[in-house]
Every structure is written in C-alpha cells, then in structure tokens.
Protein backbone atom coordinates (compact mmCIF):
# COMPACT_ATOMS: atom_id res chain seq x y z
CA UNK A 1 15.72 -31.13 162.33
CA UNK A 2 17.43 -31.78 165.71
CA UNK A 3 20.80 -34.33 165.88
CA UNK A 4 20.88 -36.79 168.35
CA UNK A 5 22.51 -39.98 168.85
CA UNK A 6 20.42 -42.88 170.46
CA UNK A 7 20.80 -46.45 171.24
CA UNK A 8 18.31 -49.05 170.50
CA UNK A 9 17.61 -52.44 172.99
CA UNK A 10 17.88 -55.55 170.82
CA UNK A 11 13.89 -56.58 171.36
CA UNK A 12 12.17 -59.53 170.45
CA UNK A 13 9.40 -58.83 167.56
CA UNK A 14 7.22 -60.89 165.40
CA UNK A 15 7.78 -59.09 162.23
CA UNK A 16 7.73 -61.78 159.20
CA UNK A 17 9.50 -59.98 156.42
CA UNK A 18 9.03 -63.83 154.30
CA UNK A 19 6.35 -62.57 151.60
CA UNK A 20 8.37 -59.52 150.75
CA UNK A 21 11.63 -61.44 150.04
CA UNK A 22 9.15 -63.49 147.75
CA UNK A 23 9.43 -60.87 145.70
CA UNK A 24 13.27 -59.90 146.05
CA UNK A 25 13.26 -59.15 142.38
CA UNK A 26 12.18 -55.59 140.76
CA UNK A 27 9.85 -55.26 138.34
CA UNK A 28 11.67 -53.42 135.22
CA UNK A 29 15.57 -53.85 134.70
CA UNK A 30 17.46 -51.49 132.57
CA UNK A 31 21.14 -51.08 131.96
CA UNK A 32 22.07 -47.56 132.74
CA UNK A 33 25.47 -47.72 131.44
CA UNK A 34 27.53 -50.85 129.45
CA UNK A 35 31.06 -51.02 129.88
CA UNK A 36 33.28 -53.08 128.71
CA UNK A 37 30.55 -54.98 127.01
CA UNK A 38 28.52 -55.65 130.33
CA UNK A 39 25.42 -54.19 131.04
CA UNK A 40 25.34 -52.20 134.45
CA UNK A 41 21.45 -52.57 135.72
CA UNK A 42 18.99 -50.51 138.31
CA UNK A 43 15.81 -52.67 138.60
CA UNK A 44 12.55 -50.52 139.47
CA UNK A 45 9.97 -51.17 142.49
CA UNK A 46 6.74 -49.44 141.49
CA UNK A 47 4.33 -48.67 143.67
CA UNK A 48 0.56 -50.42 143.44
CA UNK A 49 -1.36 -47.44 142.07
CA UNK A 50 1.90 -46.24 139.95
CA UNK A 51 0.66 -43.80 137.64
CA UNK A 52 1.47 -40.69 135.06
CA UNK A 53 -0.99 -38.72 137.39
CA UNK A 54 0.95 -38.15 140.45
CA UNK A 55 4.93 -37.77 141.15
CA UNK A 56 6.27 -40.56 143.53
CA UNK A 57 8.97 -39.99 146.29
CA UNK A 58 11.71 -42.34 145.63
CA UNK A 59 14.51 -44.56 147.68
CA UNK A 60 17.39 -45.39 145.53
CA UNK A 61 18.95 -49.09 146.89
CA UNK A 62 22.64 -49.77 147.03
CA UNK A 63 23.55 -53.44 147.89
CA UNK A 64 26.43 -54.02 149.88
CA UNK A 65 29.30 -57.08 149.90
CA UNK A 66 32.65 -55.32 150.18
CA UNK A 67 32.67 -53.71 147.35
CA UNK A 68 33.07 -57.39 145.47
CA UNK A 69 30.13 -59.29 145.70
CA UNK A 70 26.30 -59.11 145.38
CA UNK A 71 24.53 -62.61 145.16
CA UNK A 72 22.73 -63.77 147.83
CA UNK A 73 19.98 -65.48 146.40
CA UNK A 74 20.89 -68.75 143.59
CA UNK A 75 18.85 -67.17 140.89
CA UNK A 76 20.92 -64.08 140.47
CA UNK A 77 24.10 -66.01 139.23
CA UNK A 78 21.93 -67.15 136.05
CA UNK A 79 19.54 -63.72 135.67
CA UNK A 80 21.99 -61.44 136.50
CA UNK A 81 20.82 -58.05 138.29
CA UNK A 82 17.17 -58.05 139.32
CA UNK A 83 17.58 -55.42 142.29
CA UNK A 84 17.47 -58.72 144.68
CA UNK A 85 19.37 -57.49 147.44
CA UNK A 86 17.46 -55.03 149.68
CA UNK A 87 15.00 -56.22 147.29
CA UNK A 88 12.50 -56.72 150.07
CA UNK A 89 13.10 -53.39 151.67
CA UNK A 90 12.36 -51.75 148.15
CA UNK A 91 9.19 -54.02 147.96
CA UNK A 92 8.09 -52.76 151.16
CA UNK A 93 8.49 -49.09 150.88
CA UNK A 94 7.09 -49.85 147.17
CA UNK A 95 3.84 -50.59 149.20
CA UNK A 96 4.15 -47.45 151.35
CA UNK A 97 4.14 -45.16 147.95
CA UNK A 98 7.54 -45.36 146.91
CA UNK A 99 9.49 -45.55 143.77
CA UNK A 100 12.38 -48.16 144.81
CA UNK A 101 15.35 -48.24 142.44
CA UNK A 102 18.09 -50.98 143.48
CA UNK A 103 21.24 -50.51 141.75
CA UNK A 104 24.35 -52.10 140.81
CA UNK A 105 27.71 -51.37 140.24
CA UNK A 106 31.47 -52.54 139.01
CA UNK A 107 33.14 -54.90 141.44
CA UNK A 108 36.17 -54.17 142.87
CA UNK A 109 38.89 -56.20 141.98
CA UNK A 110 42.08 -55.03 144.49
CA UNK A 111 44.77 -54.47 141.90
CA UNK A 112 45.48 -51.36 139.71
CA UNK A 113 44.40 -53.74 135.75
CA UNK A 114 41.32 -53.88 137.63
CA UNK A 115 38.34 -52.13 138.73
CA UNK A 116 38.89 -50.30 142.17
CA UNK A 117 36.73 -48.33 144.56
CA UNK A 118 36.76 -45.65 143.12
CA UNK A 119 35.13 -47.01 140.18
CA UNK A 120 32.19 -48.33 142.12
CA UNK A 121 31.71 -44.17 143.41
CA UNK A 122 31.92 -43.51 139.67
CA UNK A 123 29.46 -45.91 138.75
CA UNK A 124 26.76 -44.53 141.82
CA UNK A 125 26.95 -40.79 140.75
CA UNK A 126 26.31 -42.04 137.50
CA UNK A 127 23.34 -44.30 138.58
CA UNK A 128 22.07 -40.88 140.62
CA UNK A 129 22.37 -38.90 136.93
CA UNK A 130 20.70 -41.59 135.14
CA UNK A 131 17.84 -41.41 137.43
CA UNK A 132 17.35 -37.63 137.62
CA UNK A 133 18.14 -37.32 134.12
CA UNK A 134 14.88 -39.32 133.69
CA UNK A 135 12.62 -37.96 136.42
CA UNK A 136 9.78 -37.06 134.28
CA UNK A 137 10.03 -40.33 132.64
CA UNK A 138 9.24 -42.43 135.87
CA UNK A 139 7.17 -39.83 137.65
CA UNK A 140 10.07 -39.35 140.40
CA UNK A 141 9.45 -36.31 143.06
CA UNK A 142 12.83 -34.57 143.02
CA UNK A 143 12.80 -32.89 146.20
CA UNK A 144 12.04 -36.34 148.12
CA UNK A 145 14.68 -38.78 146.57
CA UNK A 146 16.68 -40.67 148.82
CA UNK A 147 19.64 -43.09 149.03
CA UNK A 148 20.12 -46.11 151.40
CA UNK A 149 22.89 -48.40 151.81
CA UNK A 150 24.87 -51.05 154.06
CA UNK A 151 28.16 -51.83 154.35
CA UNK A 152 29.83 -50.82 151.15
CA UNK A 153 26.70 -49.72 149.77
CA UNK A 154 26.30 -47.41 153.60
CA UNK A 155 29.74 -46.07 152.14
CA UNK A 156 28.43 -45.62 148.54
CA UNK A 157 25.38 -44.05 150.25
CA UNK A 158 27.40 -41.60 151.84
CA UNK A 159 29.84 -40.80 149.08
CA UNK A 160 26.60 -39.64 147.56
CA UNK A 161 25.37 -37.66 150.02
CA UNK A 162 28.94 -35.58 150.27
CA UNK A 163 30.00 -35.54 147.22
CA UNK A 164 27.14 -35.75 144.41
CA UNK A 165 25.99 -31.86 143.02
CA UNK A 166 23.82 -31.51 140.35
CA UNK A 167 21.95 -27.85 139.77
CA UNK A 168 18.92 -27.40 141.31
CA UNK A 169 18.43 -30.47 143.70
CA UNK A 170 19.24 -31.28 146.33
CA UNK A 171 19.16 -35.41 148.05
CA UNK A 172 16.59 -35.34 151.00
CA UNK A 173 18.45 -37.94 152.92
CA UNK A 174 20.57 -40.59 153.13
CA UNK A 175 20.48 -44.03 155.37
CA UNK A 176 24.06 -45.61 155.65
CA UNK A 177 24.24 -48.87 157.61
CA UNK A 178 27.19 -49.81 159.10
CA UNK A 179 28.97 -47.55 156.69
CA UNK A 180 32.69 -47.53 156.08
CA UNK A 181 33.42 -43.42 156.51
CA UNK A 182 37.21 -43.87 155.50
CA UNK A 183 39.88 -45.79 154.66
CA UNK A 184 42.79 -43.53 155.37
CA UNK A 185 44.97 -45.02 158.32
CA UNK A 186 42.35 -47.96 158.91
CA UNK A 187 44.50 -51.32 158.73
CA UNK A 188 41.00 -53.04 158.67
CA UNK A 189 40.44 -51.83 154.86
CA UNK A 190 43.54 -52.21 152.94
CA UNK A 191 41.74 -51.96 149.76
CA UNK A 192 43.37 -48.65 148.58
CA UNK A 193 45.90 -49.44 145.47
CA UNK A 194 49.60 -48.29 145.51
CA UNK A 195 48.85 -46.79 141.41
CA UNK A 196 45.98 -46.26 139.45
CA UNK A 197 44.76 -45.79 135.33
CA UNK A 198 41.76 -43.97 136.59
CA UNK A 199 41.47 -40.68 135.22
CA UNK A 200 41.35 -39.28 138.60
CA UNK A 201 43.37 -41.14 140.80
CA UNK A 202 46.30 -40.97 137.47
CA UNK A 203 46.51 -37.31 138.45
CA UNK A 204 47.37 -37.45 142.29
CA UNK A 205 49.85 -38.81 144.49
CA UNK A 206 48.69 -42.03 145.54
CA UNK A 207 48.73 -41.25 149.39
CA UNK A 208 45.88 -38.92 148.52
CA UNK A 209 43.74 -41.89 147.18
CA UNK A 210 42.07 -42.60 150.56
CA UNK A 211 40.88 -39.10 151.31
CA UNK A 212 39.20 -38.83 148.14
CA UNK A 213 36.89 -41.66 149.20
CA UNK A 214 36.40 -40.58 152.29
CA UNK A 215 32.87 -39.75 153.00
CA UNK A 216 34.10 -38.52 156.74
CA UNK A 217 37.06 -36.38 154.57
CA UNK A 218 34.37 -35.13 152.33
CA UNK A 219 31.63 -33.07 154.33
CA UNK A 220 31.01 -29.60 153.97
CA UNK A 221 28.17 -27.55 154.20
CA UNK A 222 26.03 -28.84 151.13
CA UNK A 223 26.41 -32.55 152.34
CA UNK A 224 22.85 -34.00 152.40
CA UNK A 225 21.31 -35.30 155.84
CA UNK A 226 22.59 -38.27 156.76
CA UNK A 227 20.77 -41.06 158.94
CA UNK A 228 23.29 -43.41 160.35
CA UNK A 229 22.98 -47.08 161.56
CA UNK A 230 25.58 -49.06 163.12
CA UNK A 231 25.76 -52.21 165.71
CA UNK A 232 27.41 -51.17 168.71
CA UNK A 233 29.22 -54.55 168.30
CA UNK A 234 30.21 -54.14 164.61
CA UNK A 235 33.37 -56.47 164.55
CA UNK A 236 33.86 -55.51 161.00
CA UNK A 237 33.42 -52.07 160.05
CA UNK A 238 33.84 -50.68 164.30
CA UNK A 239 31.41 -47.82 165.52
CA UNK A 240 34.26 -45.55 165.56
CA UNK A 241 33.56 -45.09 161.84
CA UNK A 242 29.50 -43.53 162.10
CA UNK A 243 30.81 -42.02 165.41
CA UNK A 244 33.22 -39.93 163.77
CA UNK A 245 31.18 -39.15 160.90
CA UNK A 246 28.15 -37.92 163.16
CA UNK A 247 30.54 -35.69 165.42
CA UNK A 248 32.15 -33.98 161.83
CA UNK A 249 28.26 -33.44 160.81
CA UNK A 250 27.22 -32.14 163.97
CA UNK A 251 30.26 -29.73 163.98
CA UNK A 252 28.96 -28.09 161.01
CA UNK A 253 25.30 -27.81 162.17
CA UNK A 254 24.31 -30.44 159.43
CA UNK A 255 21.29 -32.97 159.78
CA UNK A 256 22.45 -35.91 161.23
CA UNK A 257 21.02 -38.99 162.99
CA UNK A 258 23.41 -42.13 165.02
CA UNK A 259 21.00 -44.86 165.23
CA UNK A 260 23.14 -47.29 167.54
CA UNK A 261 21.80 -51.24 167.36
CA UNK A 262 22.68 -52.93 170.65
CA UNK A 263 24.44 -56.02 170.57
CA UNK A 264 24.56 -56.22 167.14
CA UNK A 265 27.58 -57.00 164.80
CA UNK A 266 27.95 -56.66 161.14
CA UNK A 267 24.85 -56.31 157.94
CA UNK A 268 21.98 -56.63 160.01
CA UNK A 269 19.37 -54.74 157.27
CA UNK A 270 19.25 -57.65 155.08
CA UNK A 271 16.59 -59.49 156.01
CA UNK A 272 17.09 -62.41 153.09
CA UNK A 273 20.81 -62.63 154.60
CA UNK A 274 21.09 -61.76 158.52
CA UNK A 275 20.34 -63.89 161.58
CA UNK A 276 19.51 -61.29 163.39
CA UNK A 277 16.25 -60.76 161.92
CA UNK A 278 15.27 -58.27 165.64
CA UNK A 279 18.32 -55.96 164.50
CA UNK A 280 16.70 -55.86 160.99
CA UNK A 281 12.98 -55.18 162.10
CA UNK A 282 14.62 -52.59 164.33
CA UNK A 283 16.56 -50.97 161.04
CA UNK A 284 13.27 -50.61 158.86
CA UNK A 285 11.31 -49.07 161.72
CA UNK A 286 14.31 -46.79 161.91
CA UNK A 287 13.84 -45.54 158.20
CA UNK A 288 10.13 -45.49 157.88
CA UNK A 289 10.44 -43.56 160.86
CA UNK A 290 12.32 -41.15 159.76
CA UNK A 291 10.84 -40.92 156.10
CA UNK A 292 7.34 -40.33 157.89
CA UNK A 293 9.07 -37.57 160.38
CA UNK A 294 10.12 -36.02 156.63
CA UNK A 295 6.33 -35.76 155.12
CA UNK A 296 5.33 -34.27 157.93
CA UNK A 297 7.84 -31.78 157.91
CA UNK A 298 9.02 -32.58 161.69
C-alpha cells in the first residue's frame, strides 16, 4: 500500500452521530486484569448478527485524557468502565461487522509511589494478550485486528503497533489521532519521572526513560501500518509529532498514512466530547475508508 500524506478542508456535513452516543456503553464488561484490588475492564461491541458461525474483524478502542483521565459522560463516575469513550465509534463500526473492544487502563499519577506511563503501555500489551489469548472465545479474525486511539490513547495505539510481538500475528493497522510520538526533549510533556520501582524502568538510567516510550524511537521493520491523524492546528500535542513519525516510517518503506485535519486543534474524534463535530465526521470517514481499502485488498 502506497504512503502519502494529505490534507483535508474542514467541510460542513450533516452527519448526526446523536443515536450512536445513545449507546456509548458496550455490551459485556470484563476485568482483564485486577491490580491492586481494582478491576481493569475492556467492554465488548458485538456486531448485530454476532455469531459462533463466522470470525469477526475487530477494532480494539483506547480512550484518551492525558494519560489521567477518562470520564466524559456522568454515569461513568458511578458504573465505572463501560467502554463509553469512543463508545460511539465502536457502536458504529459494531454495525459495519465489527467486534469493538474499548479498553481501559491505570492512570498516571506523575510521581515515582505512583502509577506512570509506562504502566499504562504495560497495561495495553496486556489488554492486546488478553484479547488474542481469547480469540476463539469471541470469534475474533486474527489477521484483521486493529487498534485506534487519540491523544494518549493515539500514543498507546502506537506503542502497540511498534512495540507489541506475539508469534504468529501480526496487527493489521493502527489509527493514532493526534498521537504523542515522544517525549524525549519535548518541554510540552514533562511527564517522564526522575526514578522509578517499575521493573523496567528500575534497571536503566533514568535519561533513557523517554526513549523507551517513544513510539517515533521505537520503529523498525516489524512495526505494524500506521494511519495517522492530526489537526494542522494541534496547539497541544503540535504536528511536528505525526510528521516525524510518518517521515521515520516512510524511511523504512513501512505502511504509513498522514491524514492532516485543516484548521483543527486538539481531540477532534470524540464525537460525545469535541465541538468540532466536521473534524470528527471527517476522522471516521478517514478510518472506514481505510478499513474498506483493507478488505479489498487495495
């Protein structure tokens, strides 16, 4: 598949995304790992004719909110996770045939008692292995499972996509809005701790913390394809960050697509949050664009 890099005019549509954040929440919550004595969920978007007989492709969900935060919606502080945000892009590709699986993860908590970024990475690959580990169980097709993310969850989207290997599959793609490709040297994401208890991080000098979070430090060849999304007026995680990413992909012949959003700032895929409801519509024509380009192989 051919890279290119393409900006998209900020149009007017009519798109009313209202009945599918109706139904923000997922149909089946599980905890996929407990920690701590709290439950870590993944809530499950089936598709209408859902079924033992057939294998489903499948679009795993994670929410953004620096790493921090995830409520956007005043049910989810008293239910806990119920996949809610992206919930209505799960919902939607739900109806197109698609398992959606929205996950969730540790929040960050800046200090080194506390969790870190790291830990949220941690808790993704282990989301990915929980999933896989129970393909047969939920009918998933493991040579179409994708990831999609914004913001933090663009960054967790693309940690995946460099750095998660399992034997014998390989992730078809991965969407990363407005991602955040690296934190090394960036005084816009002073989130990296000055000492660390995680196993990992415990082992290496703490200047090297960054890099190993990287997504942009991380590519080599086996990196999955990668299908970026950024405003061109981002104010909050700057272009420079896809546009470097998509020039280190393209340098190693790798599938990559720069969707550019004109005049657009900051999370613009959530329809239950942004005002910029044009940038969203834009966004999900974007992906089902490119998941339909997939089927048919082009």
């Amino acid at each position: 598949m051919a890279n290119f890099s393409i900006t998209h005019d900020l149009v007017a549509g009519n798109r009313d995304f209202s009945d599918l954040i109706a139904r923000h929440s997922g149909d089946k919550t599980v905890a996929y790992k407990i920690l701590d004595g709290e439950e870590i969920r993944m809530s499950f978007f089936f598709p209408d004719d859902y079924s033992g007989d057939k294998k489903y492709p499948c679009i795993v969900y994670i929410h953004g909110g620096g790493w921090t935060g995830r409520d956007i919606f005043p049910d989810q502080e008293q239910d806990g996770w119920q996949g809610d945000q992206f919930g209505f892009l799960a919902r939607h590709h739900s109806e197109m045939g698609y398992l959606g699986i929205s996950i969730d993860y540790r929040m960050e908590r800046h200090h080194a008692e506390g969790y870190q970024i790291i830990d949220c990475c941690d808790d993704c690959i282990e989301a990915m292995d929980y999933i896989l580990d129970r393909a047969e169980e939920y009918h998933i097709d493991t040579e179409r499972v994708y990831v999609l993310g914004e913001s933090a969850g663009g960054h967790l989207a693309a940690y995946i996509a460099v750095k998660y290997k399992r034997e014998g599959f390989k992730l078809k793609g991965a969407f990363c809005g407005n991602p955040v490709m690296y934190f090394e040297g960036d005084p816009d994401f002073e989130m990296i701790p000055s000492s660390s208890t995680h196993p990992v991080w415990a082992k290496m000098d703490p200047k090297d913390y960054a890099k190993s979070i990287s997504p942009l430090c991380l590519i080599d060849k086996d990196t999955a394809p990668c299908i970026l999304l950024h405003g061109n007026a981002d104010s909050c995680v700057i272009p420079r960050h896809s546009q470097l990413f998509y020039d280190k992909m393209c340098e190693l012949g790798l599938d990559c697509e720069l969707h550019w959003i004109d005049k657009t700032n900051h999370a613009f895929m959530l329809a239950e949050f942004t005002d910029n409801l044009d940038a969203c519509r834009i966004s999900v024509e974007i992906v089902d664009d490119r998941l339909k380009r997939d089927e048919d192989g082009k």
